[in-house]
Every structure is written in structure tokens, then in C-alpha cells.
C-alpha atoms as a PDB file:
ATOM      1  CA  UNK A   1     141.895  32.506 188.588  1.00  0.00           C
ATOM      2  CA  UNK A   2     140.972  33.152 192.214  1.00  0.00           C
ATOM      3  CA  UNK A   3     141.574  36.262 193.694  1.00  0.00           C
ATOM      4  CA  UNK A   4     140.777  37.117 197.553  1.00  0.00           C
ATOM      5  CA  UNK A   5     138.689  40.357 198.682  1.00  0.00           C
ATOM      6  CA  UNK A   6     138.009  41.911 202.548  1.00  0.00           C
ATOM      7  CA  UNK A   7     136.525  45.666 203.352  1.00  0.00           C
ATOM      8  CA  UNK A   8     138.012  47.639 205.896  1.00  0.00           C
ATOM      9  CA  UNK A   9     136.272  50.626 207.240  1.00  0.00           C
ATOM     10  CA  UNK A  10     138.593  53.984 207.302  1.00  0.00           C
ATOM     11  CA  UNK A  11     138.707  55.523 210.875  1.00  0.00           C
ATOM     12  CA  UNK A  12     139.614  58.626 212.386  1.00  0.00           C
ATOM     13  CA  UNK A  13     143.332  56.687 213.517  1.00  0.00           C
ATOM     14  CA  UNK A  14     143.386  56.261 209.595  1.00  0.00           C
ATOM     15  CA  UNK A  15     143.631  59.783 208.411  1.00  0.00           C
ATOM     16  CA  UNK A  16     145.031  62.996 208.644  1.00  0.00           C
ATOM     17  CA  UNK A  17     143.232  66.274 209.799  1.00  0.00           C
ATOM     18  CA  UNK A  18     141.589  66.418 206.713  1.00  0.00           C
ATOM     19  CA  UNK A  19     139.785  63.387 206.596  1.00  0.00           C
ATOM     20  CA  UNK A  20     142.049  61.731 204.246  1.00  0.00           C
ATOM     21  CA  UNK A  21     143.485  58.451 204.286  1.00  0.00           C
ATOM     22  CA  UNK A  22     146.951  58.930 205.601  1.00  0.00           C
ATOM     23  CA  UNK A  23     149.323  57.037 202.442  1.00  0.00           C
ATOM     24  CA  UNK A  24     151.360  54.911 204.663  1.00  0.00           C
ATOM     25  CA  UNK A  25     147.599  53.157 205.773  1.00  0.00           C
ATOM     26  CA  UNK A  26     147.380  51.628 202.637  1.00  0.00           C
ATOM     27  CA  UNK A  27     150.239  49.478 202.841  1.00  0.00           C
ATOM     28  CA  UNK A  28     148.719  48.367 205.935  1.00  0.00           C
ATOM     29  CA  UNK A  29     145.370  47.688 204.619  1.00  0.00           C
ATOM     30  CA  UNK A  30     147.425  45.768 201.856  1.00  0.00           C
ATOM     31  CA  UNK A  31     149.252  43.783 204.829  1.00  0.00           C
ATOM     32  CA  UNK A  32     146.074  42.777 206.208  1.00  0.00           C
ATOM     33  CA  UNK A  33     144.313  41.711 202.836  1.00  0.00           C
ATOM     34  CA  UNK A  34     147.486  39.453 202.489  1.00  0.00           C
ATOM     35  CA  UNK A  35     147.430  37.835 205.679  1.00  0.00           C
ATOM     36  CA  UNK A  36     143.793  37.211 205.141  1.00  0.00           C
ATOM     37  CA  UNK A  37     144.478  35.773 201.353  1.00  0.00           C
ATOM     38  CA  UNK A  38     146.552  33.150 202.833  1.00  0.00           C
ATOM     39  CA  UNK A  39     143.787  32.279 206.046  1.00  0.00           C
ATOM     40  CA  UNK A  40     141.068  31.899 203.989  1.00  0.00           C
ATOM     41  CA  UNK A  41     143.061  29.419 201.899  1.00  0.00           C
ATOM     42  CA  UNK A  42     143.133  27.313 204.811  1.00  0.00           C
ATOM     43  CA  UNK A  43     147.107  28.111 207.096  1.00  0.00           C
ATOM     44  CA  UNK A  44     147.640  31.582 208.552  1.00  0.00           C
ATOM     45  CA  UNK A  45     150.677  32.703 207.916  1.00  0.00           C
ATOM     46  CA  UNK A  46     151.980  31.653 211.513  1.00  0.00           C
ATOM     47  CA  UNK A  47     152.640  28.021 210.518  1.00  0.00           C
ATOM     48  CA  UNK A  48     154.884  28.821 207.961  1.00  0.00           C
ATOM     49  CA  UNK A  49     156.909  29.809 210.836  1.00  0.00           C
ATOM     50  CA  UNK A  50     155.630  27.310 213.394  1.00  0.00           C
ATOM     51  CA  UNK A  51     156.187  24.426 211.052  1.00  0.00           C
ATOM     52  CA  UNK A  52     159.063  25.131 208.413  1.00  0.00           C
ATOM     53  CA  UNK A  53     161.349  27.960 210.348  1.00  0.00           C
ATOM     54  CA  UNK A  54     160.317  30.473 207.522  1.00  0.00           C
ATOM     55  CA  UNK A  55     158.764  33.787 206.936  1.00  0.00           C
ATOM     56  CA  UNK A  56     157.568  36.310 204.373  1.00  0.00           C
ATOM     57  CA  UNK A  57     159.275  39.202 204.068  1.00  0.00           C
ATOM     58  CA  UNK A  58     158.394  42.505 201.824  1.00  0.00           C
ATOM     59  CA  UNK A  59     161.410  42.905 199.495  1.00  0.00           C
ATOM     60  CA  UNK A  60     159.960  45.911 197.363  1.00  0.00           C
ATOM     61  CA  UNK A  61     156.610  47.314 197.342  1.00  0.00           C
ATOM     62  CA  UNK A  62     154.741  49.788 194.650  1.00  0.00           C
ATOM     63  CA  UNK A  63     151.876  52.077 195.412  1.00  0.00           C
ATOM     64  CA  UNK A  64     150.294  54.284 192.665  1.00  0.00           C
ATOM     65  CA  UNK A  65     147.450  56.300 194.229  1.00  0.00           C
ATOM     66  CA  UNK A  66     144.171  57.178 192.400  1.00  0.00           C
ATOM     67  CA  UNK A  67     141.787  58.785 194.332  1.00  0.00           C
ATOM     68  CA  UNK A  68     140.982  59.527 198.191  1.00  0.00           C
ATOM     69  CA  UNK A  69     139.805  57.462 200.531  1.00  0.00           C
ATOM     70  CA  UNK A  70     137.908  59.058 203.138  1.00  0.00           C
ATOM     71  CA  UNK A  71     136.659  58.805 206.876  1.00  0.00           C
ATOM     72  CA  UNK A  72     133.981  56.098 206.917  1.00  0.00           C
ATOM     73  CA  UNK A  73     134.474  55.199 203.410  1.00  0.00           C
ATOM     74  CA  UNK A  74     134.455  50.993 203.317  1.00  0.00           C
ATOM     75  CA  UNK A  75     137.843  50.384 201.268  1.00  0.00           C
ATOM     76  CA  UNK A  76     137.898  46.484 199.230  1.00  0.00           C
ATOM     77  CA  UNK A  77     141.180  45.452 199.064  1.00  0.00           C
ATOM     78  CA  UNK A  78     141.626  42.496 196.179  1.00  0.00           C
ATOM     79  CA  UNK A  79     144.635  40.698 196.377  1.00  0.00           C
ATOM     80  CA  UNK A  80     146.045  38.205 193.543  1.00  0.00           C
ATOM     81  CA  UNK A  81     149.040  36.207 193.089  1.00  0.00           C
ATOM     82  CA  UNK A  82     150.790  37.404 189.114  1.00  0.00           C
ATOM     83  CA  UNK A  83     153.992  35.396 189.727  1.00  0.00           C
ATOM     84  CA  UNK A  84     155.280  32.765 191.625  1.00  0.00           C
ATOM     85  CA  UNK A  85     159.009  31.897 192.238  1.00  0.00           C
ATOM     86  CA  UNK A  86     161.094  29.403 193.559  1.00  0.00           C
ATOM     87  CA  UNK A  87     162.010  31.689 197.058  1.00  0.00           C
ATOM     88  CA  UNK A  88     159.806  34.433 195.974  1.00  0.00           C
ATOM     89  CA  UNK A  89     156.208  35.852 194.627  1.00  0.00           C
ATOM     90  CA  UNK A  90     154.640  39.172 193.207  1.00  0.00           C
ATOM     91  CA  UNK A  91     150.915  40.069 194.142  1.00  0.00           C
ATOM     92  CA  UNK A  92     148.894  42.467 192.975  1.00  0.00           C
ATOM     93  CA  UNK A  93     146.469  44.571 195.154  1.00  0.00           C
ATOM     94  CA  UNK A  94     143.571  46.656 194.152  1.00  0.00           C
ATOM     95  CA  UNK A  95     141.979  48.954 197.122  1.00  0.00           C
ATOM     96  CA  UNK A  96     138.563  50.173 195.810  1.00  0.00           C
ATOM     97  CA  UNK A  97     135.840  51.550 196.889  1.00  0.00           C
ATOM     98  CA  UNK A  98     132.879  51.027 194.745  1.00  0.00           C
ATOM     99  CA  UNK A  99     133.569  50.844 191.648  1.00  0.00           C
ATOM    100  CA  UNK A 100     136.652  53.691 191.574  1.00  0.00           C
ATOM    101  CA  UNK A 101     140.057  52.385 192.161  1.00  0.00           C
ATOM    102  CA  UNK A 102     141.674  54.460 195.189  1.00  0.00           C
ATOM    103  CA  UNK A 103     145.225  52.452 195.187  1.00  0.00           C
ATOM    104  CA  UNK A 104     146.981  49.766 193.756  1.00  0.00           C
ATOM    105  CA  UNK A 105     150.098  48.035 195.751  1.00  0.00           C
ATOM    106  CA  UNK A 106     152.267  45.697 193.897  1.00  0.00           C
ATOM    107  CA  UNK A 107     154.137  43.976 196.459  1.00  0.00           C
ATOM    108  CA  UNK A 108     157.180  41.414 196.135  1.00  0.00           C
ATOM    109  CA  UNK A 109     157.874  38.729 199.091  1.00  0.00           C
ATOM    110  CA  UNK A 110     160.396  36.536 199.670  1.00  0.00           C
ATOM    111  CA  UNK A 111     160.448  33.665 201.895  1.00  0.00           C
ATOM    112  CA  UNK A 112     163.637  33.243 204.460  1.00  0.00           C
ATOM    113  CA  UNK A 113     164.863  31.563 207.098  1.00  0.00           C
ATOM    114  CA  UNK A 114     163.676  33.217 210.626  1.00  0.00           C
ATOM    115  CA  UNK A 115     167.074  31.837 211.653  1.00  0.00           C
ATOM    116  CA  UNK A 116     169.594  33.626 209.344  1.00  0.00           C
ATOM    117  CA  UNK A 117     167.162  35.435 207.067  1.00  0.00           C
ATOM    118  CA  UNK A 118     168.834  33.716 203.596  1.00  0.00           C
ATOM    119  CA  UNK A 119     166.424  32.999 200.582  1.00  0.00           C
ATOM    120  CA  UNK A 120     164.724  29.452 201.094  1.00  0.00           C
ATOM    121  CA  UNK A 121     162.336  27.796 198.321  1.00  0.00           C
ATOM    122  CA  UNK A 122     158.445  27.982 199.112  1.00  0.00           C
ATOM    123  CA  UNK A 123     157.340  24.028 200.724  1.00  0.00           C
ATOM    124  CA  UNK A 124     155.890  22.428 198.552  1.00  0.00           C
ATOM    125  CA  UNK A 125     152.115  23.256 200.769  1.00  0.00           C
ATOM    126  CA  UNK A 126     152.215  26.625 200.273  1.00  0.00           C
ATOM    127  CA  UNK A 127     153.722  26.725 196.599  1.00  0.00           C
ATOM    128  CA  UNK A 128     150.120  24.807 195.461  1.00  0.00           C
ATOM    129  CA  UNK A 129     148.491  27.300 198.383  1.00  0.00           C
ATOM    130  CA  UNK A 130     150.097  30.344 197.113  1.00  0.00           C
ATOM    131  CA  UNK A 131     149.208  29.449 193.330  1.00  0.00           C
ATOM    132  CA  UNK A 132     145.476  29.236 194.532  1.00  0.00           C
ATOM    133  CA  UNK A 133     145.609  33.020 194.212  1.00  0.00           C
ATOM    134  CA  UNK A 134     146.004  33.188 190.291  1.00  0.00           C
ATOM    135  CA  UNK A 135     149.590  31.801 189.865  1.00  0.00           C
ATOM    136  CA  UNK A 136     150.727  32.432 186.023  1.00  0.00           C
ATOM    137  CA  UNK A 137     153.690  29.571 187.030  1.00  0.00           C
END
């Protein structure tokens, strides 16, 4: 099973006045992991677009927080595919630091049409790309 990890450094436009990572931050360290995933699998995200006319959209998200993260902490975000649909996929994403678990984001994206935003299956390209991140199916 492969899995896909980047650091992010926490800055001040990170967190509140108390040093703390501000919560919405980690869905957009979670963003970023994801579009990263799917480079370093060899497409950004863009050619979805470009070449089929379709896009990933967020249809639910989860976030259970465990500890702080903190100014200048280095946060590794670990993303990995747990289940693959037709129009649709669930991923899993751990932000550590260390060893300790800060966050975990379960996310669930569908793909659509850019030009009526209905449901359309994965291309065949980035169903196999997609499943290089641990697909169960």
C-alpha cells in the first residue's frame, strides 16, 4: 500500500493569538497534501480538468483533533486512498508531528462535470492513479 507524506511548517498566518494552529488550517494543510498525493503520482490535478472537463469536489469532510500544533512546529500530513468508487473516493489523512498524531481528516470527493457539476465516473488514468494510494477496490 502506498501512502503519500509532505511537512508544512506552521506560521504566524497559521494561528491564533495564542500560538495555536487555527482548526480551519488543517483542512487546508489536508488540501495541499492531496493535491501533492496526486503530483507526485505523475498529473496535477489541473489535467483532470484540462483534459476530461472534470473536477474533484469535497462532498463531506471529518476532522477529529488530538493535540496542538504550534508556531514553528513542522506538521507531516500522510494521505491514503481507503476506498475507491465509481464517481467517488474516501482518503484518509494523518497530520503528525513526530511521532504524536495532532489531526486526522477523513475526506470524501467526488468527481463532476465543471460544466453542470453532475456525478461522472473516474477515467480510467486516474482510477489506476488514484488506486496507487492504497485502493481496497
Amino acid at each position: 500500500m502506498t501512502t503519500h507524506s509532505i511537512d508544512f511548517r506552521i506560521y504566524y498566518e497559521d494561528t491564533d493569538a495564542g500560538g495555536i494552529v487555527y482548526h480551519a488550517r488543517y483542512l487546508a494543510f489536508a488540501e495541499r497534501a492531496r493535491t501533492e498525493a496526486i503530483r507526485s503520482l505523475g498529473m496535477p490535478a489541473s489535467s483532470l480538468q484540462e483534459e476530461y472537463g472534470l473536477v474533484f469536489v469535497v462532498r463531506d469532510a471529518r476532522l477529529a483533533y488530538k493535540m496542538p500544533l504550534k508556531l514553528d512546529d513542522i506538521v507531516t500530513v500522510t494521505t491514503r486512498l481507503i476506498d475507491l468508487r465509481a464517481a467517488s473516493c474516501r482518503l484518509d489523512q494523518l497530520c503528525t508531528r513526530g511521532d504524536d498524531i495532532c489531526a486526522q481528516v477523513e475526506v470524501g470527493l467526488a468527481c463532476v462535470k465543471v460544466s453542470d457539476g453532475r456525478p461522472a465516473r473516474f477515467p480510467p488514468l486516474w482510477r489506476d492513479l488514484l488506486q496507487k494510494l492504497g485502493s481496497k477496490g
